[in-house]
C-alpha atoms as a PDB file:
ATOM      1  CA  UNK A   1      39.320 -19.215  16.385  1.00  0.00           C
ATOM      2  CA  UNK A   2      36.325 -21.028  16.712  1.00  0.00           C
ATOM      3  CA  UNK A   3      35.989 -22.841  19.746  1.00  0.00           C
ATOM      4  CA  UNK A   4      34.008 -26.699  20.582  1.00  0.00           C
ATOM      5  CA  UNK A   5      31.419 -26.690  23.032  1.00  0.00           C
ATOM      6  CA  UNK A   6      31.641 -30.107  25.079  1.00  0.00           C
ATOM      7  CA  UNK A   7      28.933 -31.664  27.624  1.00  0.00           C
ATOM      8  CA  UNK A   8      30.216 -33.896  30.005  1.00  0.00           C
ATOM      9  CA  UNK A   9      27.587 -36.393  31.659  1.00  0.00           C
ATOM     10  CA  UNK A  10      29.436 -38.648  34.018  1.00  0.00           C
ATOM     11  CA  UNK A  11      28.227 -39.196  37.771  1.00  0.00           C
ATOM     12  CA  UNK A  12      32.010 -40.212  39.251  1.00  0.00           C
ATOM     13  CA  UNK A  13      33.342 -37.376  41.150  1.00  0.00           C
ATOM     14  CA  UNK A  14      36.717 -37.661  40.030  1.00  0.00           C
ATOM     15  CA  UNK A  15      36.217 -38.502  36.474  1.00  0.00           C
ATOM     16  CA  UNK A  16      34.372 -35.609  36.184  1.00  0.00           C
ATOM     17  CA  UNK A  17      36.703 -33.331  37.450  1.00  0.00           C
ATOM     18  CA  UNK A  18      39.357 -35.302  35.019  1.00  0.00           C
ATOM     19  CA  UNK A  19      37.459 -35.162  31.976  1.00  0.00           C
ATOM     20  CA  UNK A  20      36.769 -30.956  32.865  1.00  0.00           C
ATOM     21  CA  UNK A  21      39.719 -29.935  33.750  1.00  0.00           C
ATOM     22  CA  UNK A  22      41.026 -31.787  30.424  1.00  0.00           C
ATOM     23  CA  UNK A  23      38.217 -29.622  28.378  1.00  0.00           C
ATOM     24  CA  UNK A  24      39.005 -26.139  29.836  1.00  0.00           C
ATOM     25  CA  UNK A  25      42.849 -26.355  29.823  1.00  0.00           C
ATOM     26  CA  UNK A  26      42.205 -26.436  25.619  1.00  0.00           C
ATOM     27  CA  UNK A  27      42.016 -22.825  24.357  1.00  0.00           C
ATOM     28  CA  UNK A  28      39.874 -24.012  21.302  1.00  0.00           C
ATOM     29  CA  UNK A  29      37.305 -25.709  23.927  1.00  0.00           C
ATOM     30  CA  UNK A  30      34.432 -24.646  25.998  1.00  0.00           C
ATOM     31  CA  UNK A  31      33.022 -26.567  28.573  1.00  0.00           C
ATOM     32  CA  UNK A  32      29.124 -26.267  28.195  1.00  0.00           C
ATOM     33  CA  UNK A  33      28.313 -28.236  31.303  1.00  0.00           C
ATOM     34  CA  UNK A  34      28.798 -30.598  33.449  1.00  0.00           C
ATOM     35  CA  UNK A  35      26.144 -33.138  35.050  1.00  0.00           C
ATOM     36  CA  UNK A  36      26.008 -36.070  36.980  1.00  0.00           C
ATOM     37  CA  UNK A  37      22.822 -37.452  35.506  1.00  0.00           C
ATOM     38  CA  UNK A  38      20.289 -38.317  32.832  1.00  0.00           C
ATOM     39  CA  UNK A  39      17.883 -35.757  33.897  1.00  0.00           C
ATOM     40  CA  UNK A  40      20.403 -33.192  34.111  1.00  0.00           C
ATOM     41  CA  UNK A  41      21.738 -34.045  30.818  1.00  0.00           C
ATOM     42  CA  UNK A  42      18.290 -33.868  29.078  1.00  0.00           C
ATOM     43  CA  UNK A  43      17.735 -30.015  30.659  1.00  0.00           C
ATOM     44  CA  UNK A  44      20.670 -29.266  28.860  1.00  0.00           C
ATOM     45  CA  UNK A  45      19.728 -30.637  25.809  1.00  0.00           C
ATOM     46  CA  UNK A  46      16.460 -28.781  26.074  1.00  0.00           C
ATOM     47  CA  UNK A  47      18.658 -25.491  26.386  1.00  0.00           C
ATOM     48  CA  UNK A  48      21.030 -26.297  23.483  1.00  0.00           C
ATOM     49  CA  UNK A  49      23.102 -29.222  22.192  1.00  0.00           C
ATOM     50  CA  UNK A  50      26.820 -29.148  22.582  1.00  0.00           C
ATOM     51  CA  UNK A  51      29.244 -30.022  19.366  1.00  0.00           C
ATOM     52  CA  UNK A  52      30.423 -32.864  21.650  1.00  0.00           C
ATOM     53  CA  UNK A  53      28.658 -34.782  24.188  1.00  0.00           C
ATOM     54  CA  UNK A  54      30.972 -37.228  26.628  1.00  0.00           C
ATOM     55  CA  UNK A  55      28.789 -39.500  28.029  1.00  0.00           C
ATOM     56  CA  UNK A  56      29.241 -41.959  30.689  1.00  0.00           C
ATOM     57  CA  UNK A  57      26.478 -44.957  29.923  1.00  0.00           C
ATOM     58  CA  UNK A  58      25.885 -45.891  33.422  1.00  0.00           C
ATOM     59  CA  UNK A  59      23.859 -43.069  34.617  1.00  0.00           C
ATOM     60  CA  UNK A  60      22.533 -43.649  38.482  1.00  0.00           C
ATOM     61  CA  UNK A  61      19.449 -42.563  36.653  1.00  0.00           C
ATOM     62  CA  UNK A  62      19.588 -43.796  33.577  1.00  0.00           C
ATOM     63  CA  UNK A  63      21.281 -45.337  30.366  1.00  0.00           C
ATOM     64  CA  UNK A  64      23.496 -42.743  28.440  1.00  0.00           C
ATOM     65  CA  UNK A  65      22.244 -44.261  25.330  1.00  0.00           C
ATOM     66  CA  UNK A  66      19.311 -42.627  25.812  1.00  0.00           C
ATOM     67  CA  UNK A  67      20.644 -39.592  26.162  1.00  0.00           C
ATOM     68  CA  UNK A  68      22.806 -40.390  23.178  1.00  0.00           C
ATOM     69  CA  UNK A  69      19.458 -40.860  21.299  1.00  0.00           C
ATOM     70  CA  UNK A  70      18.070 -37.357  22.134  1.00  0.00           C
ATOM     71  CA  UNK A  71      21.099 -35.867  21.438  1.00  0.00           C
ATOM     72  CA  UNK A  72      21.968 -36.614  18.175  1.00  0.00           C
ATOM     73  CA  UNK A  73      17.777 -36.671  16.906  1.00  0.00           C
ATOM     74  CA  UNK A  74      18.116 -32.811  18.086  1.00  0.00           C
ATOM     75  CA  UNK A  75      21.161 -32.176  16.354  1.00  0.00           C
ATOM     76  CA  UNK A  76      22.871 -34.893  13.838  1.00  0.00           C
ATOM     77  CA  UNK A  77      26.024 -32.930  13.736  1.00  0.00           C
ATOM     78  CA  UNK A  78      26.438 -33.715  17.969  1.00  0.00           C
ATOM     79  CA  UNK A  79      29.439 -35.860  17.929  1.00  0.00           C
ATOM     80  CA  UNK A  80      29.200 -38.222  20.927  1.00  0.00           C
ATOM     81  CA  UNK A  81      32.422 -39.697  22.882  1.00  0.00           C
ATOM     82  CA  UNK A  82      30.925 -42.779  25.212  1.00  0.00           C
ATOM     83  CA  UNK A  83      33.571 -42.987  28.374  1.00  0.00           C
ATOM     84  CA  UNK A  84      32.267 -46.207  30.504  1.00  0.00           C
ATOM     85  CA  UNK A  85      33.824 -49.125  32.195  1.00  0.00           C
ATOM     86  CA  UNK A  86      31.282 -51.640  30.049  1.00  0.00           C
ATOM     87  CA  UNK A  87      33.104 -53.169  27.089  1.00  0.00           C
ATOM     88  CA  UNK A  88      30.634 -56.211  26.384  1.00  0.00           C
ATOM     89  CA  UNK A  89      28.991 -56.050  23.051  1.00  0.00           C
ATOM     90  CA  UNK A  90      25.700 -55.193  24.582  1.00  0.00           C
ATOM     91  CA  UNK A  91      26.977 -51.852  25.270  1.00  0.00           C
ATOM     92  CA  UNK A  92      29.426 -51.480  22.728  1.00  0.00           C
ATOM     93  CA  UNK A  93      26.868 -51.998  19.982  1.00  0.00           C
ATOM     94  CA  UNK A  94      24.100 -50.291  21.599  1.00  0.00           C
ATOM     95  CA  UNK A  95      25.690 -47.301  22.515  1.00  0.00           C
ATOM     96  CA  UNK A  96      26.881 -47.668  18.602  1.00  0.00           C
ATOM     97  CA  UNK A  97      23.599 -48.084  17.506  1.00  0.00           C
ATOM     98  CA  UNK A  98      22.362 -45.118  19.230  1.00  0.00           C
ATOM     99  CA  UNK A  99      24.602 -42.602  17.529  1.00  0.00           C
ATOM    100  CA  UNK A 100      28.107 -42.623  19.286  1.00  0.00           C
ATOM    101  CA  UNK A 101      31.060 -41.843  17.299  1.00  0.00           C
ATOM    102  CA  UNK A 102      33.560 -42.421  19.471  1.00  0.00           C
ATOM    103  CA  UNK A 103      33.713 -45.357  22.694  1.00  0.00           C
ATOM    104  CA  UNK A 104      36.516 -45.311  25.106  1.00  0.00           C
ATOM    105  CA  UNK A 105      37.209 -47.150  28.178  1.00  0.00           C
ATOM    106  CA  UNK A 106      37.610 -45.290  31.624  1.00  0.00           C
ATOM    107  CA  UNK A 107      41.202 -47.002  31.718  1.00  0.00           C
ATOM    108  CA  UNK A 108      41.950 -44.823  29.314  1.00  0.00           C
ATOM    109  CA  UNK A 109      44.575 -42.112  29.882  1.00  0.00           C
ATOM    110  CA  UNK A 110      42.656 -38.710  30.888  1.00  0.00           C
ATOM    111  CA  UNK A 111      45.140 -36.640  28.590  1.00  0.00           C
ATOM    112  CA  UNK A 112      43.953 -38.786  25.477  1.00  0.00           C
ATOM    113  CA  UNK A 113      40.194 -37.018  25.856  1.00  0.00           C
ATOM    114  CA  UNK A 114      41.421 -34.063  23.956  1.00  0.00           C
ATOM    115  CA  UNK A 115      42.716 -35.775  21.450  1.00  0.00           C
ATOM    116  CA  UNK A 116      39.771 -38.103  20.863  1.00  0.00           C
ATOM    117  CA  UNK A 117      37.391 -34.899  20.365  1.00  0.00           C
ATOM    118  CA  UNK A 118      39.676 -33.152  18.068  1.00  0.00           C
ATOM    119  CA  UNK A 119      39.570 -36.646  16.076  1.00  0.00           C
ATOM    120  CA  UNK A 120      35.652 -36.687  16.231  1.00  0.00           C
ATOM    121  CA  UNK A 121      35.601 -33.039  14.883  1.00  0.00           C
ATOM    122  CA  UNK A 122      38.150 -33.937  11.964  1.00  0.00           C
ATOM    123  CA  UNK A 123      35.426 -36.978  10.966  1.00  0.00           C
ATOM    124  CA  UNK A 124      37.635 -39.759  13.116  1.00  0.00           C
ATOM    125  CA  UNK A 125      36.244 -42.084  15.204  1.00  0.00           C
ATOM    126  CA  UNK A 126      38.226 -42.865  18.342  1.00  0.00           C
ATOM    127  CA  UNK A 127      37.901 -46.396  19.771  1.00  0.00           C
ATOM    128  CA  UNK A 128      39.729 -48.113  22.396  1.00  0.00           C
ATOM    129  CA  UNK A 129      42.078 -50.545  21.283  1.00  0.00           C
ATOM    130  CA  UNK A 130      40.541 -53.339  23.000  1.00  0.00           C
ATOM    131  CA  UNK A 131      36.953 -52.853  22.118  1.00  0.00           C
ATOM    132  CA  UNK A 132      38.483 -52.036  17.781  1.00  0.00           C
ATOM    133  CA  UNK A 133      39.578 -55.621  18.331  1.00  0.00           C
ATOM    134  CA  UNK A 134      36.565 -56.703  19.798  1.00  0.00           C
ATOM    135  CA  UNK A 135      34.663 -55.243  17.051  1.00  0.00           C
ATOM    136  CA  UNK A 136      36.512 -57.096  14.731  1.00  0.00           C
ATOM    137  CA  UNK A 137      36.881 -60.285  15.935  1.00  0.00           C
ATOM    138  CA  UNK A 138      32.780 -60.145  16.175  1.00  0.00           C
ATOM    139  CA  UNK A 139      32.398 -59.632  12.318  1.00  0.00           C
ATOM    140  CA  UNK A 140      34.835 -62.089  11.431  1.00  0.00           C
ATOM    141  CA  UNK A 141      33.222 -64.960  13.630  1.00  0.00           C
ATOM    142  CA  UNK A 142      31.068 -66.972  12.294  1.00  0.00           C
ATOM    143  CA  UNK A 143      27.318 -66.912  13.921  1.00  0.00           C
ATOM    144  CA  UNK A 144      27.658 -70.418  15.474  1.00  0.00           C
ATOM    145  CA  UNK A 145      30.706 -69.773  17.420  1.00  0.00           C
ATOM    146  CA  UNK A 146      30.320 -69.235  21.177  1.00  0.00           C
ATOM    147  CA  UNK A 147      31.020 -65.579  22.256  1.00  0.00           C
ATOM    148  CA  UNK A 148      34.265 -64.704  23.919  1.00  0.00           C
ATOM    149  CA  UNK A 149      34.561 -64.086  27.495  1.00  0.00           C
ATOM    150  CA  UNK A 150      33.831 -60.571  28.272  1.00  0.00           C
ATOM    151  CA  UNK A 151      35.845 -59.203  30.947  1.00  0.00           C
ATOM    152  CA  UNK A 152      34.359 -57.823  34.057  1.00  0.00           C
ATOM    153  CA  UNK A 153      33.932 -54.300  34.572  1.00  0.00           C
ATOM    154  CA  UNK A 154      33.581 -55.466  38.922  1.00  0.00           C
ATOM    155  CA  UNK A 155      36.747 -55.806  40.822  1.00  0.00           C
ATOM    156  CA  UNK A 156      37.205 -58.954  43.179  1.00  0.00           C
ATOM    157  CA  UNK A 157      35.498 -57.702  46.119  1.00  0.00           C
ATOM    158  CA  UNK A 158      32.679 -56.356  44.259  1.00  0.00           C
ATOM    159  CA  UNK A 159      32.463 -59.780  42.442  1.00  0.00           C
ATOM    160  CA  UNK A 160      32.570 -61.539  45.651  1.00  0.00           C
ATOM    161  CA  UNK A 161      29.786 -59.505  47.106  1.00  0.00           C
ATOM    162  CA  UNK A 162      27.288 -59.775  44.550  1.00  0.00           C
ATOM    163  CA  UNK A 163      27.355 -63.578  44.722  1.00  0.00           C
ATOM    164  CA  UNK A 164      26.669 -63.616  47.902  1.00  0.00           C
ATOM    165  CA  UNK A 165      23.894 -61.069  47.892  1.00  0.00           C
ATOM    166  CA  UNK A 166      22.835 -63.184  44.491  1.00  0.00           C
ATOM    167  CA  UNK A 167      23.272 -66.286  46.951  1.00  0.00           C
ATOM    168  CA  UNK A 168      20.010 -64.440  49.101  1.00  0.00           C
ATOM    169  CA  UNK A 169      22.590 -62.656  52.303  1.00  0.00           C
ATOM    170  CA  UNK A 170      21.493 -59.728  53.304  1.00  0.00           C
ATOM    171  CA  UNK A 171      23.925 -56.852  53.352  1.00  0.00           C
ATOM    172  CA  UNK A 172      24.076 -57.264  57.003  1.00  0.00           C
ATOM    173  CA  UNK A 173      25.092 -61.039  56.498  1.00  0.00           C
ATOM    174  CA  UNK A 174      28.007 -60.040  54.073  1.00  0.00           C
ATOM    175  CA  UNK A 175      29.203 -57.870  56.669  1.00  0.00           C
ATOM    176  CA  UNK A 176      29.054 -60.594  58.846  1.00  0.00           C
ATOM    177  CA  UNK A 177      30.855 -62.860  56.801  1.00  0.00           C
ATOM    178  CA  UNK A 178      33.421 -60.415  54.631  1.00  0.00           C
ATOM    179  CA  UNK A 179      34.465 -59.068  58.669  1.00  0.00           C
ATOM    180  CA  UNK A 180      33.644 -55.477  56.864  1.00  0.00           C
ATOM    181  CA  UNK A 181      31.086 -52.833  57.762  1.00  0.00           C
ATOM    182  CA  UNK A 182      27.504 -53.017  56.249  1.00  0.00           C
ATOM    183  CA  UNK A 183      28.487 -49.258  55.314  1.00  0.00           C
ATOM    184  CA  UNK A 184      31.270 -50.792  53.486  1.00  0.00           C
ATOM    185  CA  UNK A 185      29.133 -53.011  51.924  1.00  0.00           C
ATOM    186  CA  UNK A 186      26.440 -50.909  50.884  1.00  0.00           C
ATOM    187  CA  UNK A 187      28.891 -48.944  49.314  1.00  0.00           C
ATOM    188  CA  UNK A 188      30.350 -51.789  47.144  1.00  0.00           C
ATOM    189  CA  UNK A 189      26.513 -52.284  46.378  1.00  0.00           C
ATOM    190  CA  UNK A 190      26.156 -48.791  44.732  1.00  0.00           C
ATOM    191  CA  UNK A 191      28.971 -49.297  43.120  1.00  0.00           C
ATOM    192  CA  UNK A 192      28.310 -52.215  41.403  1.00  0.00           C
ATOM    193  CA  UNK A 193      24.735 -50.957  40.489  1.00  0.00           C
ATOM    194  CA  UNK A 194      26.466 -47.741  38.524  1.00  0.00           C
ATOM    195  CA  UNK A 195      28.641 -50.171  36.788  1.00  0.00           C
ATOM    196  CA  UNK A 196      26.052 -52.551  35.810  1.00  0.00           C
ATOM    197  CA  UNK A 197      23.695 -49.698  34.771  1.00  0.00           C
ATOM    198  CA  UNK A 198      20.863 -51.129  36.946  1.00  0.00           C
ATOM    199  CA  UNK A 199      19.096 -49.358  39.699  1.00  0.00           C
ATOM    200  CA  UNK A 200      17.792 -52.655  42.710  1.00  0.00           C
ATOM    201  CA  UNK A 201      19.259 -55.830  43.818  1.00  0.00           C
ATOM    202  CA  UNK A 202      16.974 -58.438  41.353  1.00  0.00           C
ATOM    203  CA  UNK A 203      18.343 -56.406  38.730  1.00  0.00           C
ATOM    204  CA  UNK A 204      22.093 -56.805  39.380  1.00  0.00           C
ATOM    205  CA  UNK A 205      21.819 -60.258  39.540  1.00  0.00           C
ATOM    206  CA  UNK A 206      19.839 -60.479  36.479  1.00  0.00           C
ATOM    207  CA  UNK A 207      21.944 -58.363  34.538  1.00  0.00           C
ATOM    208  CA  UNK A 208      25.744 -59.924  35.908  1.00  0.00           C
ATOM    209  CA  UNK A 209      23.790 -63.431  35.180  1.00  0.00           C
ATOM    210  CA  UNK A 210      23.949 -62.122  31.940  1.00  0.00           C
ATOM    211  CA  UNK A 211      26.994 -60.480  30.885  1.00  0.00           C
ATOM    212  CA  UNK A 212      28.272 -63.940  32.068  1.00  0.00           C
ATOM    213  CA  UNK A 213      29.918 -62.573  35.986  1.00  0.00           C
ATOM    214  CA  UNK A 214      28.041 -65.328  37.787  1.00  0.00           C
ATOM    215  CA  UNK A 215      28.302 -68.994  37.906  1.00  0.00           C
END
């Protein structure tokens, strides 16, 4: 039986051990790797490109599209499953754009991932319902009409710290003012800069001013 080799790229601890154990519990799969970043991801590549890559696009390193991009210009058969918390057009379409087959949303049910590759190698092309919908409503809107609200991929907290940091507070300050820890906070910080796909304070702000998640 011929078996799928599969390269996860995702730098959350317990998606990655999720999306693995979900790959090597298949009989028909092989798990060719799994890496935490863009530079890890590209040694790979160097080595040999998987039949599936599952790429997360917010890389503390990097965008995934760009891996998606090498990938599939060093092998065109690579089918590539995006996994990500982003479900704005930006990344939708980019990630698109760059050669991705299939785009689900981390709110997706771990058990589905198998599926979704089989469905990639049988010519499919898996898509969360909510972003199929999105996709959908965008061609049938006409150019002039505003956008819809995208959702946010932060959670309250994280929200509530980033306009205050946006506001000028140091971390220290938020502490101060959220009665939390400035560990606490810095750790809502890195968070939010993995979700945004941005790597420094300036460009948080710039990039939740605009996806719309500041007023």
């Amino acid at each position: 039986m011929a078996t799928t080799s599969v390269l996860v790229v995702e730098d959350e601890p317990e998606f990655l051990r999720l999306y693995c154990e979900a790959i090597t519990r298949e009989a028909d799969f092989r798990l060719a790797g799994a890496v935490t970043t863009l530079a890890a991801a590209l040694a790979v590549l160097e080595q040999s490109v998987p039949d599936v890559l599952v790429v997360d696009l917010g890389l503390p390193d990097g965008n995934g599209a760009d891996l998606i991009r090498r990938a599939v210009r060093k092998r065109a058969d690579c089918d590539v499953l995006v996994v990500t918390v982003f479900g704005d057009d930006e990344h939708v379409i980019g990630a698109i754009e760059a050669g991705a087959t299939g785009y689900l949303l981390k709110d997706s049910p771990p058990g589905e991932l198998a599926r979704c590759i089989r469905e990639l190698r049988a010519g499919g092309a898996p898509i969360s319902p909510s972003i199929a919908r999105r996709l959908l409503a965008r061609m049938r809107a006409p150019a002039d009409r505003p956008a819809a609200p995208q959702p946010s991929p932060l959670s309250e907290r994280e929200a509530e710290i980033l306009g205050m940091v946006a506001k000028g507070l140091s971390f220290a300050e938020v502490a101060g003012a959220l009665d939390i820890s400035a560990h606490t906070v810095v750790a809502h910080v890195k968070k939010i800069y993995r979700k945004l796909a941005v790597h420094s304070r300036g460009e948080a702000v710039f990039e939740a001013k605009q996806l719309g998640l500041l007023k």
